[in-house]
Protein backbone atom coordinates (compact mmCIF):
# COMPACT_ATOMS: atom_id res chain seq x y z
CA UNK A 1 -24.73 -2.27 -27.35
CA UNK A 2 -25.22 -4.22 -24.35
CA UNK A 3 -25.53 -1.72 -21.43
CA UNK A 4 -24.95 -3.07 -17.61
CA UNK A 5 -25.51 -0.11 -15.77
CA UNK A 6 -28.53 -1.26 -14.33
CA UNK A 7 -28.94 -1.43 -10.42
CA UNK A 8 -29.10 -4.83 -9.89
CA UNK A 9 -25.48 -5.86 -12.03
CA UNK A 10 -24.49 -2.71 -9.40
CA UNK A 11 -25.97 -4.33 -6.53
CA UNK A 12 -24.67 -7.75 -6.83
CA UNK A 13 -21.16 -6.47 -7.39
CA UNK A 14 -21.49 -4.76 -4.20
CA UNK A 15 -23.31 -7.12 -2.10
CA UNK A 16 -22.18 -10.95 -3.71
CA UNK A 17 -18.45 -9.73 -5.31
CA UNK A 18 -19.23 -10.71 -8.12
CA UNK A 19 -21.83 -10.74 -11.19
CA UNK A 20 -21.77 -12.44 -14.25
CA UNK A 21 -22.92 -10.87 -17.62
CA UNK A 22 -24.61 -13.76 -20.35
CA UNK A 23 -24.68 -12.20 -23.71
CA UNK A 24 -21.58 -10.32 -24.50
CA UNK A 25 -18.97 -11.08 -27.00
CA UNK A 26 -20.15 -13.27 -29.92
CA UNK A 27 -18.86 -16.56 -31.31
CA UNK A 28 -16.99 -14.66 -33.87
CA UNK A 29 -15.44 -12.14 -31.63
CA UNK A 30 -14.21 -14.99 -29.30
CA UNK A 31 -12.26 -16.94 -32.50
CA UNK A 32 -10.63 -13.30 -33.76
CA UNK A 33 -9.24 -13.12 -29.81
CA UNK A 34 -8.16 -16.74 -29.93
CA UNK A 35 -6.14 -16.13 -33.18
CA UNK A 36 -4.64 -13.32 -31.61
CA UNK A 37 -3.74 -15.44 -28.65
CA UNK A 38 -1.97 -18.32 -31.43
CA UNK A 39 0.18 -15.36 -32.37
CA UNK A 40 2.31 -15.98 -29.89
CA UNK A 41 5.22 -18.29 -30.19
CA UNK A 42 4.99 -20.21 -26.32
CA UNK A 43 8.58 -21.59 -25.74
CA UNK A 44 8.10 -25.14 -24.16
CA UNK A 45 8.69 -23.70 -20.73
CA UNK A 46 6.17 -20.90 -21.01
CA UNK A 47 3.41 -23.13 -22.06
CA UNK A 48 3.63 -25.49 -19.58
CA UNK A 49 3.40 -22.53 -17.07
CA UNK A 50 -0.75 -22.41 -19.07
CA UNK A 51 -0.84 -18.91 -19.83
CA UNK A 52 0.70 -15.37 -20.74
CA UNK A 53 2.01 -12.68 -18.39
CA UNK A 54 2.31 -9.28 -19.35
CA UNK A 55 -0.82 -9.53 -22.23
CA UNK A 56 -1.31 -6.35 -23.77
CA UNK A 57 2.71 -6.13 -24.10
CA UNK A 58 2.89 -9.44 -25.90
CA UNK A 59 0.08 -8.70 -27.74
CA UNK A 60 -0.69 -5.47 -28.60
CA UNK A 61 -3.80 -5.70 -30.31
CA UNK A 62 -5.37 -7.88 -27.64
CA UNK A 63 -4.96 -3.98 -25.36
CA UNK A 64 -8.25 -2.83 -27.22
CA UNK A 65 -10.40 -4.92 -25.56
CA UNK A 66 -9.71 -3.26 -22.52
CA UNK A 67 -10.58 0.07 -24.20
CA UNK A 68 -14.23 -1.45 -25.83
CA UNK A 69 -17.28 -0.07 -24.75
CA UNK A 70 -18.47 -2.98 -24.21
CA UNK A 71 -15.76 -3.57 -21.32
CA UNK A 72 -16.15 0.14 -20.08
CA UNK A 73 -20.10 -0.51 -19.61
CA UNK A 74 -18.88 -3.15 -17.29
CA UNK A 75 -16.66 -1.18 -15.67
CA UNK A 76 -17.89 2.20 -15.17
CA UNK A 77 -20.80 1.76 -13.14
CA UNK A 78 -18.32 0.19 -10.68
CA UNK A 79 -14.90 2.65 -10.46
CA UNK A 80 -16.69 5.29 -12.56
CA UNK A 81 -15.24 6.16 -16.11
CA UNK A 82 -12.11 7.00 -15.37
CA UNK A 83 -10.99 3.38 -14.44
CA UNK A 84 -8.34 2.25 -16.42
CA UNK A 85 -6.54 -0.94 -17.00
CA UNK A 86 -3.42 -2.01 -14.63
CA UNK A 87 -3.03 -5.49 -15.39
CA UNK A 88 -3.72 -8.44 -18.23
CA UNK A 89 -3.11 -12.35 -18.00
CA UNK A 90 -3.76 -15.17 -20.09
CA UNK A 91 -5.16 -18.53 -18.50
CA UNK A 92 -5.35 -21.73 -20.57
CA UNK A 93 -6.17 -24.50 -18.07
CA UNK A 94 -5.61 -27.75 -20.45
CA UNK A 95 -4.07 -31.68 -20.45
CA UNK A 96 -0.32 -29.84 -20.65
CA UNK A 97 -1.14 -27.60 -17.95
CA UNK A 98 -3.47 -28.24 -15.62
CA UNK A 99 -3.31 -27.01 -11.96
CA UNK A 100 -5.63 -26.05 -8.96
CA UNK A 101 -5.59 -23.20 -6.51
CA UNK A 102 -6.65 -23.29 -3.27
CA UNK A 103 -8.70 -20.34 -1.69
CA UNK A 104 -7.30 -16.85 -1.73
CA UNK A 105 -7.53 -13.31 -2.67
CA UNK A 106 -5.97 -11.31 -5.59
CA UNK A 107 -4.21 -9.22 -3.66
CA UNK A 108 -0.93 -8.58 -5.70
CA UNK A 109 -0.62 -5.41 -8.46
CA UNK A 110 1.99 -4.93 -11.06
CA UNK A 111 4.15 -1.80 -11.17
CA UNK A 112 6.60 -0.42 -13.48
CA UNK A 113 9.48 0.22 -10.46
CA UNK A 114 10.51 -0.70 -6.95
CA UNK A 115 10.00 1.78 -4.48
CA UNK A 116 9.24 1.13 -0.71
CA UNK A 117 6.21 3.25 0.69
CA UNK A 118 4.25 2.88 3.34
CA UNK A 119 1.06 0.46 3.32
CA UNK A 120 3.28 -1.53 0.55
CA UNK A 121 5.30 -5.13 1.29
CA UNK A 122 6.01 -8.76 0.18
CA UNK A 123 7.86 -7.54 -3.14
CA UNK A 124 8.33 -10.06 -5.68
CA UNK A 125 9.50 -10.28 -9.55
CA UNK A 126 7.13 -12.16 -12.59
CA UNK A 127 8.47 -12.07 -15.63
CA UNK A 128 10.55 -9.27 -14.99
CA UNK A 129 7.36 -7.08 -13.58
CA UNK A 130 7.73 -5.86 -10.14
CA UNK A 131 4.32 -7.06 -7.94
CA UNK A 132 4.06 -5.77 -4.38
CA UNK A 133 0.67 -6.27 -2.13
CA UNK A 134 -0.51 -2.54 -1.88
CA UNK A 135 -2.56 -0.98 1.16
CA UNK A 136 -6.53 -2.69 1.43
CA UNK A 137 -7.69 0.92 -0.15
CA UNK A 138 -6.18 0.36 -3.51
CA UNK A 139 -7.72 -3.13 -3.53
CA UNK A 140 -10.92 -2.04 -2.85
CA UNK A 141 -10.93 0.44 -5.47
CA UNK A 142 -9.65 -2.44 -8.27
CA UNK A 143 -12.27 -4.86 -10.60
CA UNK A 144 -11.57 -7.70 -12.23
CA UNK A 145 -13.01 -8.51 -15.62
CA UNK A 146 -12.07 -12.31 -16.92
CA UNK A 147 -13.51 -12.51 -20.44
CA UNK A 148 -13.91 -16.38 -20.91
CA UNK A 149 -13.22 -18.13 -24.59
CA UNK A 150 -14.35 -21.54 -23.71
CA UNK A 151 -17.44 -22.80 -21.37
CA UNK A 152 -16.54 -23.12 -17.74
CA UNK A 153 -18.17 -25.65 -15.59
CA UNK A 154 -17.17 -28.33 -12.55
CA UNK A 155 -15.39 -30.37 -15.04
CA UNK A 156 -12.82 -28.10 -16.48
CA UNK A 157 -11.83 -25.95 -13.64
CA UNK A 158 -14.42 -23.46 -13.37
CA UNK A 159 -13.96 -20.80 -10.25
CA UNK A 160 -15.84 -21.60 -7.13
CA UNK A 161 -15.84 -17.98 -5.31
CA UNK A 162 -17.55 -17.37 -1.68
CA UNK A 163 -20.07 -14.94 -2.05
CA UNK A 164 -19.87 -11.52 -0.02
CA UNK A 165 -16.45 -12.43 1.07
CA UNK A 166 -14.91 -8.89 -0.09
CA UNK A 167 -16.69 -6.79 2.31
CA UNK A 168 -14.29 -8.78 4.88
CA UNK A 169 -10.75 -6.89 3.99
CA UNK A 170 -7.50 -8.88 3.52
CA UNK A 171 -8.19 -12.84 5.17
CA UNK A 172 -5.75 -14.46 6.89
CA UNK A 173 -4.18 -18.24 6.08
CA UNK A 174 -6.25 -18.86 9.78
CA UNK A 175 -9.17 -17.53 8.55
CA UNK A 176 -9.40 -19.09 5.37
CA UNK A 177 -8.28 -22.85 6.81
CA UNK A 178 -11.65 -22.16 8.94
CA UNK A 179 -14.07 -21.55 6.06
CA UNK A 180 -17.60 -22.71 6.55
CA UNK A 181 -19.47 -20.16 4.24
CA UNK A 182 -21.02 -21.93 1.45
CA UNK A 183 -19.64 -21.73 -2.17
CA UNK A 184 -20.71 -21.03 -5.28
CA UNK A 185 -19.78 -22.61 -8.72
CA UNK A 186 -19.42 -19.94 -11.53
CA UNK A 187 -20.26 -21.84 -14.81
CA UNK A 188 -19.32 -19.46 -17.84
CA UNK A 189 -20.00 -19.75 -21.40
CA UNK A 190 -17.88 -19.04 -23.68
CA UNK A 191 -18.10 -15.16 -24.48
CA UNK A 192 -19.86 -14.50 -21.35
CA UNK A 193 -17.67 -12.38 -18.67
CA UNK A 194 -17.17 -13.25 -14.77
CA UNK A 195 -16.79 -9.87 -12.96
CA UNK A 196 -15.61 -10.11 -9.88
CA UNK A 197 -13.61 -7.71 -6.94
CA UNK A 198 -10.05 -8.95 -6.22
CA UNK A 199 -10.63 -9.52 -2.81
CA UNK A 200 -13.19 -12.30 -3.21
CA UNK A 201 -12.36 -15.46 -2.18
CA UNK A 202 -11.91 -17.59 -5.18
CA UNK A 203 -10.45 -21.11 -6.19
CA UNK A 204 -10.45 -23.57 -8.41
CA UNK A 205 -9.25 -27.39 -8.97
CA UNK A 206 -7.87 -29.29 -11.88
CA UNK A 207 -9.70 -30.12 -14.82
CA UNK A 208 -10.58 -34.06 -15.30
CA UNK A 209 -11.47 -33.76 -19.33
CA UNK A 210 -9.05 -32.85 -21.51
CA UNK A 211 -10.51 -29.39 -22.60
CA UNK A 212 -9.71 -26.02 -22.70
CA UNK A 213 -10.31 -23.61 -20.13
CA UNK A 214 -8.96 -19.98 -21.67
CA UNK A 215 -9.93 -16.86 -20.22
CA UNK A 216 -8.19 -12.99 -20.72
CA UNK A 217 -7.96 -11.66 -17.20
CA UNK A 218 -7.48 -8.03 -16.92
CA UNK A 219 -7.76 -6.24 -13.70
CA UNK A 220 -8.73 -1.96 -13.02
CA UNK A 221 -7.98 0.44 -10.89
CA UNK A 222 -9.21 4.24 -10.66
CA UNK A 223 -6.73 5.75 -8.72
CA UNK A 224 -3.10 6.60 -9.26
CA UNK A 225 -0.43 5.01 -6.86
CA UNK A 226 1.62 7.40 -4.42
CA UNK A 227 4.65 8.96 -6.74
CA UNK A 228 6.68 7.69 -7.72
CA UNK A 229 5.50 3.96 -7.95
CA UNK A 230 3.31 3.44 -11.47
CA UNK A 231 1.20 0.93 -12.28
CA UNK A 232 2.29 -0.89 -14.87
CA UNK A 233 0.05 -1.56 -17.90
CA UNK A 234 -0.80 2.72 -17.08
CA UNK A 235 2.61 4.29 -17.13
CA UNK A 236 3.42 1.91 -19.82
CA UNK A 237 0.45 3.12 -22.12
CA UNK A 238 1.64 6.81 -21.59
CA UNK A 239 5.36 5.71 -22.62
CA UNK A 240 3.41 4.38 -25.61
CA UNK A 241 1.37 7.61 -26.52
């Protein structure tokens, strides 16, 4: 069992953001996740939107990963071992669906209900999910695991993030049109996992070959939100036990 524990996977989360970890699922783990992933019947709409909302509820089975040691030895030495997992998304960047984003943060959750508190604002609806953009604290305290199924390089839409950028807090649109920090181009093999903080800066642009680009996304957290406002892959994982 691969263990990541070590200081320096520790140190570049805190200091770069981000940290990427060579070695970790195997060819044949990747293949059982992506015929878990075929399971699901895309309507024509959904798939040209390149991806699934709501994972672990569309796919059950997929909702152990999150729970694998090998995730929580990721994890841990980062929010500790109580982290737990908030949200999951599916990415598949292809010829039928094929976008770029410019630079921004992650800085929207999912919860189970609406309920105004303080520190919490610009409410929206996915998929019928409630998202709201909590208080900087909660973001700080979140990780981002992206387990990637195919290699991910300049060609295919691999994420260029801007090292160190989440010490800085929540940037602004201003702040971010007047960028001059250098870049860096996070080429992923397949199997390998990008682990990154929400609040770095992170983009990416279209692909020009006609490849895949699929990655599970799931996000933690290790702290409850103020009552009575529940995150929403937690409070739905209670309903379920």
């Amino acid at each position: 069992m691969l263990n990541f524990s070590n200081h320096k996977y520790s140190q570049d989360i805190a200091q770069h953001g981000f940290a990427l970890a060579q070695g970790v699922f195997s060819p044949a783990q990747v293949s059982s996740y992506l015929d878990l992933l075929k399971t699901v019947a895309f309507s024509e709409k959904s798939s040209s939107k390149g991806g699934i909302r709501n994972l672990f509820k569309k796919i059950p089975e997929l909702s152990a990963l999150a729970d694998s040691e090998t995730i929580k030895n990721l994890v841990s030495p980062i929010l500790g071992d109580q982290a737990f997992p908030v949200r999951a998304i599916f990415f598949d960047k292809m010829p039928e669906a094929n976008w770029g984003v410019a630079w921004h943060q992650d800085v929207n959750i999912a919860v189970v209900n609406k309920v105004e508190q303080p520190g919490f604002c610009a409410w929206s609806v996915k998929e019928g999910v409630y998202h709201v953009q909590p208080p900087l604290t909660i973001l700080q305290n979140m990780l981002t695991v992206r387990l990637h199924l195919d290699r991910a390089d300049a060609q295919n839409g691999a994420l260029w993030v801007v090292p160190g950028s989440h010490q800085q807090g929540r940037w602004s649109e201003l702040q971010i049109a007047q960028l001059t920090s250098p870049a860096h181009l996070c080429c992923v093999e397949a199997g390998e996992v990008l682990v990154m903080r929400p609040l770095l800066l992170h983009r990416s642009y279209k692909s020009t070959q006609p490849e895949h680009r699929r990655v599970i996304h799931i996000e933690f957290a290790n702290q409850t939100l103020p009552a009575p406002l529940q995150w929403y892959e937690q409070s739905r994982n209670l309903v379920e036990l």
